[in-house]
Every structure is written in structure tokens, then in C-alpha cells.
PDB file of N, CA and C in Angstrom:
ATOM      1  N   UNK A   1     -18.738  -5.399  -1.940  1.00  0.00           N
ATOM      2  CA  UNK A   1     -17.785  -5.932  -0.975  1.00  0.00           C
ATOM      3  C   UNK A   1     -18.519  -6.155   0.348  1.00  0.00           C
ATOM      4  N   UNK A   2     -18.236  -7.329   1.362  1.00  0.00           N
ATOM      5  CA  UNK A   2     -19.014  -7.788   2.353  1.00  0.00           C
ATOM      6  C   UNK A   2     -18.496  -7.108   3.623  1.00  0.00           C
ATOM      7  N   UNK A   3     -19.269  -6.537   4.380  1.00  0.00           N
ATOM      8  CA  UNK A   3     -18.911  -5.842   5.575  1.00  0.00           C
ATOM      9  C   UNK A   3     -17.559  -6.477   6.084  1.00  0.00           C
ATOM     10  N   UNK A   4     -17.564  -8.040   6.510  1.00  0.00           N
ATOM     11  CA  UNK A   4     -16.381  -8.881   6.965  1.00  0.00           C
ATOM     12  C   UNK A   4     -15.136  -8.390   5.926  1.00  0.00           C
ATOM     13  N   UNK A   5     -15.053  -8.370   4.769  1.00  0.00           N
ATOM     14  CA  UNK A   5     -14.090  -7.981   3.766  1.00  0.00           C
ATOM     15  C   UNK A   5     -13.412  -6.209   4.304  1.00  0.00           C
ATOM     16  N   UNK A   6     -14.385  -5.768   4.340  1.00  0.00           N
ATOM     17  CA  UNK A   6     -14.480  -4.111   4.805  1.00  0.00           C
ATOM     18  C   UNK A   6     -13.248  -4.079   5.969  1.00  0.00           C
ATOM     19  N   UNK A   7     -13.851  -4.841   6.976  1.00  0.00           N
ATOM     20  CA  UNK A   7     -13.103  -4.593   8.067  1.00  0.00           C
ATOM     21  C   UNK A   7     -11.854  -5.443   7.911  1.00  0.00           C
ATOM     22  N   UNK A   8     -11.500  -6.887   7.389  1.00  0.00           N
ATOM     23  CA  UNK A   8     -10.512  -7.200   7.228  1.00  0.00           C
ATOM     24  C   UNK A   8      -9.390  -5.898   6.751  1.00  0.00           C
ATOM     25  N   UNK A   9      -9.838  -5.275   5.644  1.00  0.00           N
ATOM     26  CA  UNK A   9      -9.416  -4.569   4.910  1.00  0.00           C
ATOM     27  C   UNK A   9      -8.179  -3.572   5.529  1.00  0.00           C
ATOM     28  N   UNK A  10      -9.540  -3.301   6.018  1.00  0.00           N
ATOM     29  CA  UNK A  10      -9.115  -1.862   7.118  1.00  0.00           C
ATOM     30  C   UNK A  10      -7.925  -2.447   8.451  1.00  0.00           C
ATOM     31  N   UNK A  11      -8.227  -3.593   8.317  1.00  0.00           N
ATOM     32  CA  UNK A  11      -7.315  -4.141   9.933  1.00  0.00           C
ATOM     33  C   UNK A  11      -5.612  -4.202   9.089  1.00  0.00           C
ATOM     34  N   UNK A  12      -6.211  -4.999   8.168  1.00  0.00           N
ATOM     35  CA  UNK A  12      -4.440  -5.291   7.142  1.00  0.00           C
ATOM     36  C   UNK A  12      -4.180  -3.681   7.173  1.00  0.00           C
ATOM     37  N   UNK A  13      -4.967  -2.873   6.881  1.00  0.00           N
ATOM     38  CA  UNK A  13      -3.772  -1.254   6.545  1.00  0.00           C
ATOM     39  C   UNK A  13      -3.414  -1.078   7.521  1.00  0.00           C
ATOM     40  N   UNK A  14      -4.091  -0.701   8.598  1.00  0.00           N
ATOM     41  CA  UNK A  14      -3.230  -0.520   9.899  1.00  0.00           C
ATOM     42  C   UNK A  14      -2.076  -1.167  10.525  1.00  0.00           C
ATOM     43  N   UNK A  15      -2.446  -2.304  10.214  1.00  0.00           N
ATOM     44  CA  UNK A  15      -1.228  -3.017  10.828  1.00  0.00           C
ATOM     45  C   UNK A  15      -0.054  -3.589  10.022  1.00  0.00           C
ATOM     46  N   UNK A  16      -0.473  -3.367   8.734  1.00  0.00           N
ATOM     47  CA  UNK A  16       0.859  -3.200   7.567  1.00  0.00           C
ATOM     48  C   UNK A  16       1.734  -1.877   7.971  1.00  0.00           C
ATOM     49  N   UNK A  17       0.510  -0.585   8.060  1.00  0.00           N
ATOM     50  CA  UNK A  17       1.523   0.682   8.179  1.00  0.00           C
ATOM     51  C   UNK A  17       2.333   0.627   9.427  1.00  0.00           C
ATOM     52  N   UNK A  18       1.570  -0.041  10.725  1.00  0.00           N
ATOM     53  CA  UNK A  18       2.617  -0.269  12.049  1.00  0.00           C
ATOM     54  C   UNK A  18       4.003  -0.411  11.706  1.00  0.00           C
ATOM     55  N   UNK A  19       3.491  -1.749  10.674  1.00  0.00           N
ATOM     56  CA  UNK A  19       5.015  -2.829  10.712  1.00  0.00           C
ATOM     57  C   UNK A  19       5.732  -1.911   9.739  1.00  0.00           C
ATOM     58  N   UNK A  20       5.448  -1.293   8.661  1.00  0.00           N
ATOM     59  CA  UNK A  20       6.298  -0.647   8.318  1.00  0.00           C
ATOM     60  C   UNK A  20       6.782   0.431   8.767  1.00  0.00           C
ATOM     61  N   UNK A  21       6.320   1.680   9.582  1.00  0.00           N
ATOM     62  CA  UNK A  21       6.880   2.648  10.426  1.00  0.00           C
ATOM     63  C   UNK A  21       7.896   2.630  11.626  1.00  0.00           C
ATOM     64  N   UNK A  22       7.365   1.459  12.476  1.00  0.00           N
ATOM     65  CA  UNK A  22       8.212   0.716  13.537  1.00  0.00           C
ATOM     66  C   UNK A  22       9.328  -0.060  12.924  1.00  0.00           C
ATOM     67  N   UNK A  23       9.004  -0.829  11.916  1.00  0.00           N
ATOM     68  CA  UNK A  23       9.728  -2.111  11.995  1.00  0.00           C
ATOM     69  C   UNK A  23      10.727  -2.061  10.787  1.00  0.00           C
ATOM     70  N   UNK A  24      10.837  -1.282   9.629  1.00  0.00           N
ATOM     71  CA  UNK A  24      11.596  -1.072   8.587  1.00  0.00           C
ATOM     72  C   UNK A  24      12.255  -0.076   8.941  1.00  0.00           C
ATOM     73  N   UNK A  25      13.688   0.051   8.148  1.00  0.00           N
ATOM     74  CA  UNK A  25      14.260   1.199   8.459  1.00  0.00           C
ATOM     75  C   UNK A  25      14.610   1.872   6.882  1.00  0.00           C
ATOM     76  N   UNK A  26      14.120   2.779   6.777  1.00  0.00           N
ATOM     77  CA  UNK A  26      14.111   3.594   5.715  1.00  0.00           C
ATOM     78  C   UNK A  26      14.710   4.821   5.513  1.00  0.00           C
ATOM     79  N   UNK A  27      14.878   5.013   4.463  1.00  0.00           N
ATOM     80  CA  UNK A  27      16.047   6.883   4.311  1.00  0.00           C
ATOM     81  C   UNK A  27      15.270   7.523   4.769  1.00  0.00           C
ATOM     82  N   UNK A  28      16.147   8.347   5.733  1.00  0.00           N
ATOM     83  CA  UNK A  28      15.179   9.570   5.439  1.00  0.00           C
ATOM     84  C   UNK A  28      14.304  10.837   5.190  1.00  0.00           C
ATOM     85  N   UNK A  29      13.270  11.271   5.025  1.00  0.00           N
ATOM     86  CA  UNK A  29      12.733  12.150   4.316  1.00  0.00           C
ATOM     87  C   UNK A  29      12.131  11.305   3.435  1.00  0.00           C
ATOM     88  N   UNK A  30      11.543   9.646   3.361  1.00  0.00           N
ATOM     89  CA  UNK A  30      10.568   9.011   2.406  1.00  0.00           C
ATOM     90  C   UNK A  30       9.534   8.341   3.296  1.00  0.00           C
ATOM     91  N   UNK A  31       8.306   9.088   2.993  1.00  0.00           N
ATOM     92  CA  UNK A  31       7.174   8.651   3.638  1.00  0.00           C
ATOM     93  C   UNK A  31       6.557   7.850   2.677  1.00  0.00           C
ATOM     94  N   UNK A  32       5.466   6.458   3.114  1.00  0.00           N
ATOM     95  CA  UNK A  32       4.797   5.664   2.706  1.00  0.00           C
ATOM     96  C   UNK A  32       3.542   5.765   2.977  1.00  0.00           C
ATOM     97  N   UNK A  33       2.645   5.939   2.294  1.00  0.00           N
ATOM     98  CA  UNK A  33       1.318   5.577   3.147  1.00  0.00           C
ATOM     99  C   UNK A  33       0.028   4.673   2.273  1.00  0.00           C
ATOM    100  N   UNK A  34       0.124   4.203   3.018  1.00  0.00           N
ATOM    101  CA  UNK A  34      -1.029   3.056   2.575  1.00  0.00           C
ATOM    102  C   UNK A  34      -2.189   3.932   1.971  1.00  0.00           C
ATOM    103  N   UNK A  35      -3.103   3.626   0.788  1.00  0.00           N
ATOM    104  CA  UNK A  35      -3.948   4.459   0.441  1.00  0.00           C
ATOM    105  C   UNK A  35      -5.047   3.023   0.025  1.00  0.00           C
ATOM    106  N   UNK A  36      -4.888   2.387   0.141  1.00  0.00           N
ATOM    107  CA  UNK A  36      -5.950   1.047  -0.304  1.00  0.00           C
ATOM    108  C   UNK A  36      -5.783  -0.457   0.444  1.00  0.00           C
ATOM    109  N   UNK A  37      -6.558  -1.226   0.527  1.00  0.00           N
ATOM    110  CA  UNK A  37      -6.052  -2.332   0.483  1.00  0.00           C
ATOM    111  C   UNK A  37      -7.068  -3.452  -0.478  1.00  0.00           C
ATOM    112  N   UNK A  38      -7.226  -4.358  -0.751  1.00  0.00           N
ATOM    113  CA  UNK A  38      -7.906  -5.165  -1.664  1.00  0.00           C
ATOM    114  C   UNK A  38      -7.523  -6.734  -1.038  1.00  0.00           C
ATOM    115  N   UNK A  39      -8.265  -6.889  -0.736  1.00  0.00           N
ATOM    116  CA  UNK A  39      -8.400  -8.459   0.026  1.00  0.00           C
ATOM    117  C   UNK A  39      -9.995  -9.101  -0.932  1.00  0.00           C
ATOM    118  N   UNK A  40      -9.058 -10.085  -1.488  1.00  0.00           N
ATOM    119  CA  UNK A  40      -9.637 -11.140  -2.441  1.00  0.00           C
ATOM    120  C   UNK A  40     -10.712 -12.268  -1.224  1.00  0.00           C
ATOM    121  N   UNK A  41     -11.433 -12.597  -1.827  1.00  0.00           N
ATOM    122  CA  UNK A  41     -13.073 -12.818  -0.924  1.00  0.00           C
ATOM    123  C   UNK A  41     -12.744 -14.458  -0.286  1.00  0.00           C
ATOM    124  N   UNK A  42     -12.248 -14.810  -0.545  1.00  0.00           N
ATOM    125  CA  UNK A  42     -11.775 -16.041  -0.057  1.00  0.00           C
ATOM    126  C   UNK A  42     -10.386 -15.972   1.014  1.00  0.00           C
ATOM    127  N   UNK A  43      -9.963 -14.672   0.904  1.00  0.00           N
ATOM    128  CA  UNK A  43      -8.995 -14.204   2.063  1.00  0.00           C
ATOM    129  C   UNK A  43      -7.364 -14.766   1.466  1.00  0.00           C
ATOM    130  N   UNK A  44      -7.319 -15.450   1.104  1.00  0.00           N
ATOM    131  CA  UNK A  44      -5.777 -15.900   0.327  1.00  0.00           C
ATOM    132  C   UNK A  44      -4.912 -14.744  -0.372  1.00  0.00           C
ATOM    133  N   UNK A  45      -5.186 -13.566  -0.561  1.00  0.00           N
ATOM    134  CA  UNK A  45      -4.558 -12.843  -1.357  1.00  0.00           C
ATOM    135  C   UNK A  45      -4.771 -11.206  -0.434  1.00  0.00           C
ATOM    136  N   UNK A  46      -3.719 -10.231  -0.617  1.00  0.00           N
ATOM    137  CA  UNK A  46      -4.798  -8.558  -0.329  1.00  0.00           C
ATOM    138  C   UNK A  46      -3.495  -8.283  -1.224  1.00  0.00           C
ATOM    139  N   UNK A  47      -4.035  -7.205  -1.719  1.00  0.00           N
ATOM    140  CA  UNK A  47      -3.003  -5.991  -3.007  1.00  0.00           C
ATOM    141  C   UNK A  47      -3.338  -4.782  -1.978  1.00  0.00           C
ATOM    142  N   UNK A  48      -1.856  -4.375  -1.667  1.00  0.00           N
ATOM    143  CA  UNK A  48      -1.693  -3.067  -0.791  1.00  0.00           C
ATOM    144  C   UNK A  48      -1.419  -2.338  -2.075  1.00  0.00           C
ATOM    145  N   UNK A  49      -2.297  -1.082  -1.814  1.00  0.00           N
ATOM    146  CA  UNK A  49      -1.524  -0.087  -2.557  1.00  0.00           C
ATOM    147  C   UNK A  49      -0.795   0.701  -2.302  1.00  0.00           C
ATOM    148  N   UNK A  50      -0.043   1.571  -2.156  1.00  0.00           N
ATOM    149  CA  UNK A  50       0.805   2.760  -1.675  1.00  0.00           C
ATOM    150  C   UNK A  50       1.229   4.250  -1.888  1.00  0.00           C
ATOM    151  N   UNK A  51       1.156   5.169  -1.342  1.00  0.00           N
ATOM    152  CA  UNK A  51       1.822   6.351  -1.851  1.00  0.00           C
ATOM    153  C   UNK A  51       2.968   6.668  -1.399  1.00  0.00           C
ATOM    154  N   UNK A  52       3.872   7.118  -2.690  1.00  0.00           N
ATOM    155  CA  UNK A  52       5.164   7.310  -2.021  1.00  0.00           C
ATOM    156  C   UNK A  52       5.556   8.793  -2.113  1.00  0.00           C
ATOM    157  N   UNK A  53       6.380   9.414  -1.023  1.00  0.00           N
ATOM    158  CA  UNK A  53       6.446  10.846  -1.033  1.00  0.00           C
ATOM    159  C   UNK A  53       8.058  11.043  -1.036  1.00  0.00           C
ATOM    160  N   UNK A  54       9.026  11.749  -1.403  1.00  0.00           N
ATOM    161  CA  UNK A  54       8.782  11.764  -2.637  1.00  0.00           C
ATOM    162  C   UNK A  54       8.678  10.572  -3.571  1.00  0.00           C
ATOM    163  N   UNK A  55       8.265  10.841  -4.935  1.00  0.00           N
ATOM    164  CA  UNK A  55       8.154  10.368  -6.235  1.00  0.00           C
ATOM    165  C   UNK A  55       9.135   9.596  -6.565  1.00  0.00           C
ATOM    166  N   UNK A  56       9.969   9.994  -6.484  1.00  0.00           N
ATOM    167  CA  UNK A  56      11.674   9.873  -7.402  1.00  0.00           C
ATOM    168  C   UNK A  56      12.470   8.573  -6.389  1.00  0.00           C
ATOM    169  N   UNK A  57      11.648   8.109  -4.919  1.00  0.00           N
ATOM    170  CA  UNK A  57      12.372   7.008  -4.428  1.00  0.00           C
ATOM    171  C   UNK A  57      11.447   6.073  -4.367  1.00  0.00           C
ATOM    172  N   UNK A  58      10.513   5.861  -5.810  1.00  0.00           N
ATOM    173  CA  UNK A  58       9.393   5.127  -5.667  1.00  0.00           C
ATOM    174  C   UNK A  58      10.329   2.957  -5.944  1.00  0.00           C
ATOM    175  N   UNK A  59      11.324   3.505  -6.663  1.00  0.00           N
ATOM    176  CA  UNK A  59      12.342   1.947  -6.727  1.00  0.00           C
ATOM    177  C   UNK A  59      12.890   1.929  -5.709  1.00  0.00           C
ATOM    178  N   UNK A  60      13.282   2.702  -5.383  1.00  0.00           N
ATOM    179  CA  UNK A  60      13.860   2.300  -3.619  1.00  0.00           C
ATOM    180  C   UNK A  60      12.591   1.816  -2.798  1.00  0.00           C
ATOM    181  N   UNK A  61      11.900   2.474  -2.589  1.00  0.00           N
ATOM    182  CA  UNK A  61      10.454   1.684  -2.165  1.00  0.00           C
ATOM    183  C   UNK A  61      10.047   0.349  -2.076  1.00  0.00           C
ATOM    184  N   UNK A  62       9.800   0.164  -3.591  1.00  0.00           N
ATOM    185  CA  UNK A  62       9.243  -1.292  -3.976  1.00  0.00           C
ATOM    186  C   UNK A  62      10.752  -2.058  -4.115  1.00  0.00           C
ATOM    187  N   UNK A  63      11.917  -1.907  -4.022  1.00  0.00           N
ATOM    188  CA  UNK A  63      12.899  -2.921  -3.917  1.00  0.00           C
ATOM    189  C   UNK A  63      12.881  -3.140  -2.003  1.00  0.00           C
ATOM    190  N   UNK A  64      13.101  -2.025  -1.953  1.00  0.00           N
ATOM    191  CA  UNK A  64      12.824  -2.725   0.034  1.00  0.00           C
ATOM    192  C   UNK A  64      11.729  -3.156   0.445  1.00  0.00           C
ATOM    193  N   UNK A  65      10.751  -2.796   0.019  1.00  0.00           N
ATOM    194  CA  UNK A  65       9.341  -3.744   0.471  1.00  0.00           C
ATOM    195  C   UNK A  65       9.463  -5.368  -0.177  1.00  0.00           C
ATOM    196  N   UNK A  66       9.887  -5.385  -1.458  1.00  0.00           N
ATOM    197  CA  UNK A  66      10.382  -6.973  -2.142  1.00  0.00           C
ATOM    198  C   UNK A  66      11.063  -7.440  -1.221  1.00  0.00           C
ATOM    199  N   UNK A  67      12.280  -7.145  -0.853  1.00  0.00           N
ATOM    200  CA  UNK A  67      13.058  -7.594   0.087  1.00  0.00           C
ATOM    201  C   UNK A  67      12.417  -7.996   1.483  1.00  0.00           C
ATOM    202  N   UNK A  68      12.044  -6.964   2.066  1.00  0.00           N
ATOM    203  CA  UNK A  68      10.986  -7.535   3.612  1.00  0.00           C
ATOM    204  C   UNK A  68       9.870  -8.334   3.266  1.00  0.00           C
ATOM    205  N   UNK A  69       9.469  -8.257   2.092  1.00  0.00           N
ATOM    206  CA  UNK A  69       7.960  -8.973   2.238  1.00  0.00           C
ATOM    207  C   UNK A  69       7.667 -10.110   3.122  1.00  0.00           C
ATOM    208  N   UNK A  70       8.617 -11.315   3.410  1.00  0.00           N
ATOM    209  CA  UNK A  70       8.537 -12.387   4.249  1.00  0.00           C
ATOM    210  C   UNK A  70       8.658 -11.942   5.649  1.00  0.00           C
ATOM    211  N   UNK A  71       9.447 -10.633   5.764  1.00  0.00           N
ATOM    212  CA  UNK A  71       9.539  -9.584   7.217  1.00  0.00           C
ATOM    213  C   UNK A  71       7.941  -9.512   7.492  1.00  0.00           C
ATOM    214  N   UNK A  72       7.366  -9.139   6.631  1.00  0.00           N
ATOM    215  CA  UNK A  72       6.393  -7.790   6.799  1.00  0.00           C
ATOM    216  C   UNK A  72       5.242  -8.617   6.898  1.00  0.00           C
ATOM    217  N   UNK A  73       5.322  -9.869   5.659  1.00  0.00           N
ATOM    218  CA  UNK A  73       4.118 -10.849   6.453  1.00  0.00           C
ATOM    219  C   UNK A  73       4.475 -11.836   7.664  1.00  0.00           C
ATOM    220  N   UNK A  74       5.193 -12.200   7.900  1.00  0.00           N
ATOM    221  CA  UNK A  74       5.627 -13.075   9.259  1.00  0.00           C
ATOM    222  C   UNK A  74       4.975 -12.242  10.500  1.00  0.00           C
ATOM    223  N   UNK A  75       5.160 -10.990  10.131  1.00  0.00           N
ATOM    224  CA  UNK A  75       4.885 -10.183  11.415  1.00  0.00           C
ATOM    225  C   UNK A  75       3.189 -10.170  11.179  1.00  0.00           C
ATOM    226  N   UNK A  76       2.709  -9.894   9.896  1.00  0.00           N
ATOM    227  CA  UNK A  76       1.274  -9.822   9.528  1.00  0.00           C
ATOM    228  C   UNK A  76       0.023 -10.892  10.049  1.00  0.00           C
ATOM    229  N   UNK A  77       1.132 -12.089   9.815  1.00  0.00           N
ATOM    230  CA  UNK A  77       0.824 -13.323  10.219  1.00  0.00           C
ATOM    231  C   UNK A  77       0.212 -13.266  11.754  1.00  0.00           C
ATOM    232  N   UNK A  78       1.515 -12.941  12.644  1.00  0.00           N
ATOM    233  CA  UNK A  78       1.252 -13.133  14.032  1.00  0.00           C
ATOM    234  C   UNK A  78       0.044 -11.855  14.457  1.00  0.00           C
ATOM    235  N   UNK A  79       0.051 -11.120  13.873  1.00  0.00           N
ATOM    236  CA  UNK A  79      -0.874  -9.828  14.622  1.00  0.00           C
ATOM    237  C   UNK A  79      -2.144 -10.097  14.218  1.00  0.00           C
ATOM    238  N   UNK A  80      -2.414 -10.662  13.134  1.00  0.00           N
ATOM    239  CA  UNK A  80      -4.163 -10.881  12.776  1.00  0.00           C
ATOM    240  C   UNK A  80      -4.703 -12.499  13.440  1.00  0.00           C
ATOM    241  N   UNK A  81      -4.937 -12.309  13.917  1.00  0.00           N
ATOM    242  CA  UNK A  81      -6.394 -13.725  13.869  1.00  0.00           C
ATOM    243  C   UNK A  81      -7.307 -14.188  13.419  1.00  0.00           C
ATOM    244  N   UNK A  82      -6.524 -14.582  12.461  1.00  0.00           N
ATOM    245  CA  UNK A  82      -7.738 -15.180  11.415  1.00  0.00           C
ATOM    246  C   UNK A  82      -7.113 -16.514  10.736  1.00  0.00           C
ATOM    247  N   UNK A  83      -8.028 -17.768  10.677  1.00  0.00           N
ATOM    248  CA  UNK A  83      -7.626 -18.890   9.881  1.00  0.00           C
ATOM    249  C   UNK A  83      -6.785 -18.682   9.207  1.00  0.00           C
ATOM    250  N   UNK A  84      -7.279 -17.845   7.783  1.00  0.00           N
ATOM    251  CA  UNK A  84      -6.404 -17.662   6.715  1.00  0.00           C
ATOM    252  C   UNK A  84      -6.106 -16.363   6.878  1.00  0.00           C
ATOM    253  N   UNK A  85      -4.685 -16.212   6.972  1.00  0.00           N
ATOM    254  CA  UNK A  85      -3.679 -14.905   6.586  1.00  0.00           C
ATOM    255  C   UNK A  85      -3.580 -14.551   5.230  1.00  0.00           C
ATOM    256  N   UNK A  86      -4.151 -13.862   4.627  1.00  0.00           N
ATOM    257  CA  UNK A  86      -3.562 -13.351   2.931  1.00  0.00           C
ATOM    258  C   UNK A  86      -2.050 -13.191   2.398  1.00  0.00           C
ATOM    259  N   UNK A  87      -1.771 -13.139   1.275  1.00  0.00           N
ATOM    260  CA  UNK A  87      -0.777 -12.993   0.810  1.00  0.00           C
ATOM    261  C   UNK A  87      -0.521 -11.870   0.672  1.00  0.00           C
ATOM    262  N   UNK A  88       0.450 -11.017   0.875  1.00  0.00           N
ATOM    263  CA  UNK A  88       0.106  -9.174   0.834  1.00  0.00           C
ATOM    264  C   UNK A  88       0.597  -9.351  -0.568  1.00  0.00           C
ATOM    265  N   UNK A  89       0.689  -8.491  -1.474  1.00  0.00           N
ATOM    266  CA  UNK A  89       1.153  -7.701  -3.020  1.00  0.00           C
ATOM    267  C   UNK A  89       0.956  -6.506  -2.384  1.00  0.00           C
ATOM    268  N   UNK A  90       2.261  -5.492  -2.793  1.00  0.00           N
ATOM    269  CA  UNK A  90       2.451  -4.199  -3.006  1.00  0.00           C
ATOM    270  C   UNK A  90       2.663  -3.771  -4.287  1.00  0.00           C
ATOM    271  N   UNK A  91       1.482  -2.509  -4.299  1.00  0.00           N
ATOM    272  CA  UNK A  91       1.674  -2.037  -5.734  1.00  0.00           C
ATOM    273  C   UNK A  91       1.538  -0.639  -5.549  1.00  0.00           C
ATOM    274  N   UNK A  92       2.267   0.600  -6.494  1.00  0.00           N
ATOM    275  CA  UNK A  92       2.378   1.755  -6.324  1.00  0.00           C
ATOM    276  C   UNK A  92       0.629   2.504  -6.928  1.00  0.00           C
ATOM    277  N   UNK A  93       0.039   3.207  -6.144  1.00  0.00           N
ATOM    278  CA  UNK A  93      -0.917   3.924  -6.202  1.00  0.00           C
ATOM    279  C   UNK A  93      -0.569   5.082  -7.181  1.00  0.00           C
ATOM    280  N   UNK A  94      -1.184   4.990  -8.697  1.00  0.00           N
ATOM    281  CA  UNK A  94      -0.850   6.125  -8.913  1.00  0.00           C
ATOM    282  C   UNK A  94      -2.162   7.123  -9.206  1.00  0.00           C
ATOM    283  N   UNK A  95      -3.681   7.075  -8.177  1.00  0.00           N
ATOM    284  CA  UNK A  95      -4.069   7.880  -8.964  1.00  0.00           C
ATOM    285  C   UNK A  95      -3.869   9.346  -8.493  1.00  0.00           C
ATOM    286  N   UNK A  96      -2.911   9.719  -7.910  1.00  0.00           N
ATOM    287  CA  UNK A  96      -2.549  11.087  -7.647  1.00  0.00           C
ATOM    288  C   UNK A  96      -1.616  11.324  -9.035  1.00  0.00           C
ATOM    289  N   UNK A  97      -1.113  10.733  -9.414  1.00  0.00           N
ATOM    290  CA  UNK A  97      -0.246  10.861 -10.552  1.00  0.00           C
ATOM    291  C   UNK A  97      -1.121  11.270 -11.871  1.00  0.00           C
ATOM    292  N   UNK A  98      -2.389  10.243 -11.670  1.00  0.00           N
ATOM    293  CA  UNK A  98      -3.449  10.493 -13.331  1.00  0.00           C
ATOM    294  C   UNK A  98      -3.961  11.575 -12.444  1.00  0.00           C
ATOM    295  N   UNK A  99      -4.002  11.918 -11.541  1.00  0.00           N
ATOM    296  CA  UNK A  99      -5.216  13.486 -11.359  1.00  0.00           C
ATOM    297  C   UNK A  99      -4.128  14.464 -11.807  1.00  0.00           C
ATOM    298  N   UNK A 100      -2.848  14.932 -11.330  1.00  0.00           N
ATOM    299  CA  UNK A 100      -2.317  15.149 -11.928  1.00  0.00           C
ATOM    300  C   UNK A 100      -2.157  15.855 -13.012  1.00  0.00           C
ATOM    301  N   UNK A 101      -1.933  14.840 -13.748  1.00  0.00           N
ATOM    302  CA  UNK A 101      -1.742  14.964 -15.473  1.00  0.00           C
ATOM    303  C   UNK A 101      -3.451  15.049 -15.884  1.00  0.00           C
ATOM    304  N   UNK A 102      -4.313  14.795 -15.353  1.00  0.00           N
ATOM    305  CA  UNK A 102      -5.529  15.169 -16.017  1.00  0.00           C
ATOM    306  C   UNK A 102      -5.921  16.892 -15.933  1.00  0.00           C
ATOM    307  N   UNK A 103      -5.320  17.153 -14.429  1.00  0.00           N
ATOM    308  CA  UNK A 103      -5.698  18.527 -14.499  1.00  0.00           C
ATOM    309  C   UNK A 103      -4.908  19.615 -15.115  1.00  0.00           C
ATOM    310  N   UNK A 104      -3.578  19.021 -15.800  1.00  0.00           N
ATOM    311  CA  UNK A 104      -2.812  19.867 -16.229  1.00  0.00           C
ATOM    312  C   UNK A 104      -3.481  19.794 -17.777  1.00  0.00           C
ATOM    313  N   UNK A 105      -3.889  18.930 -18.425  1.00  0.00           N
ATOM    314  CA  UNK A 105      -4.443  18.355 -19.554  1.00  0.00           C
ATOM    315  C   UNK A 105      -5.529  19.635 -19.644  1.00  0.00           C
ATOM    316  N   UNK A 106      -6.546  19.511 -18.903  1.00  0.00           N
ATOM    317  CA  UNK A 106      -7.558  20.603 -18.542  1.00  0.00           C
ATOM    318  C   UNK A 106      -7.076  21.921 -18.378  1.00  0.00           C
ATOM    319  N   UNK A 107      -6.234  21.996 -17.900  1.00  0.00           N
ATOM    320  CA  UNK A 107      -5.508  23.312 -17.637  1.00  0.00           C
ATOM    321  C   UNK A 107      -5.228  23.811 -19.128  1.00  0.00           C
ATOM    322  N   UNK A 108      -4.858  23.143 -20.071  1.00  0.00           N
ATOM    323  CA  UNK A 108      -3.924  23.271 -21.307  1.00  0.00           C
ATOM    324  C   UNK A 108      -5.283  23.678 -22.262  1.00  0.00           C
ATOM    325  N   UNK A 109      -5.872  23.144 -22.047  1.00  0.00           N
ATOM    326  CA  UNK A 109      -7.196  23.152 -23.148  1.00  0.00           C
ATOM    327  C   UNK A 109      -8.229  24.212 -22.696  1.00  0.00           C
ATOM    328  N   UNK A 110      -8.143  25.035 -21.182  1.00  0.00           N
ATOM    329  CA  UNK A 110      -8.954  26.230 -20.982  1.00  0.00           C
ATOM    330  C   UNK A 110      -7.815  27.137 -21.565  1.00  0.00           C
ATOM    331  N   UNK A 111      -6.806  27.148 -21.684  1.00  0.00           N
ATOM    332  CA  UNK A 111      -5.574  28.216 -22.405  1.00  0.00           C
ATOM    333  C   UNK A 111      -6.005  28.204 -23.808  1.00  0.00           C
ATOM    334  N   UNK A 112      -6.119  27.214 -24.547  1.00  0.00           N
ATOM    335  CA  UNK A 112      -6.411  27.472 -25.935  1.00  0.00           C
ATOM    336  C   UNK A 112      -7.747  27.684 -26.146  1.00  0.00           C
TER     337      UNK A 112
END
């Protein structure tokens, strides 16, 4: 990945998590936090990933982020400077979920 990609990267999380802390209104007791971002090399595209706390309002989540998405980039739009603005995609982060279940897996197999 190219240093320029790096820092794009890093600029979209920050200022995705702004717009969503400030600017969405959410239940609460459900925290979000950005754990990735992936910006495609030609800049047209980034896949946010996410963690959601708790677990169990991970559809409430991704139905209100569906819903704002034109919110969340309009605003994305105006805060970056750059020719091309990407397309955001949100997708749920699960590798806390496979560590998880891997260490319980491990756990199960030092018992037997």
C-alpha cells in the first residue's frame, strides 16, 4: 500500500468517526468504532470496517448507517480535499469475533 493511500486512509477514519459521533443520533449505550479502512488505489471506493459494542445491536447499526450513508458521505465529501471522494462501504469487523471462538476452540482442546 502507497504512503498517499496510508494517509488517505487514516484521514477517512477520523473523519467518518467525527461524523458519526457528532452527527448521528444513536441509542444509547451503542458504541461504534472504526477499526479499518480500505481505500481502493484509484480512490473511487474505501470499505470501512467497524466494531460494534454491544454485539446484539449490530442490525440496528448497519440499518442506520444504510440509511445515512448519503448523510455521512455528503458530509465526507465536503471535509476531504481531494479530486476524487471515495465511495464509503460499511462492513462489520469481525475479527474479534474469530479470536474469540479460536481461543475458546484452544481452550477446549488443552481440556481434553
Amino acid at each position: 500500500m502507497s504512503h498517499r493511500i496510508s494517509k488517505i486512509n487514516e484521514l477517512i477514519k477520523q473523519q467518518v468517526a467525527e461524523i458519526i459521533t457528532r452527527e448521528l443520533s444513536l441509542k444509547p449505550g451503542v458504541f461504534i468504532t472504526i477499526s479499518k479502512v480500505d481505500t481502493s488505489r484509484d480512490l473511487r471506493y474505501t470499505h470501512i470496517f467497524i466494531s460494534i459494542f454491544p454485539e446484539k445491536e449490530t442490525n440496528y447499526i448497519l440499518e442506520t448507517l444504510r440509511k445515512e450513508i448519503y448523510f455521512i458521505q455528503g458530509k465526507l465529501n465536503k471535509k476531504l480535499f481531494l479530486k476524487i471522494v471515495p465511495k464509503i462501504e460499511f462492513s462489520v469487523d469481525t475479527t474479534e469475533l474469530n479470536a474469540d471462538n479460536i481461543e475458546k476452540i484452544l481452550n477446549d482442546i488443552k481440556k481434553d
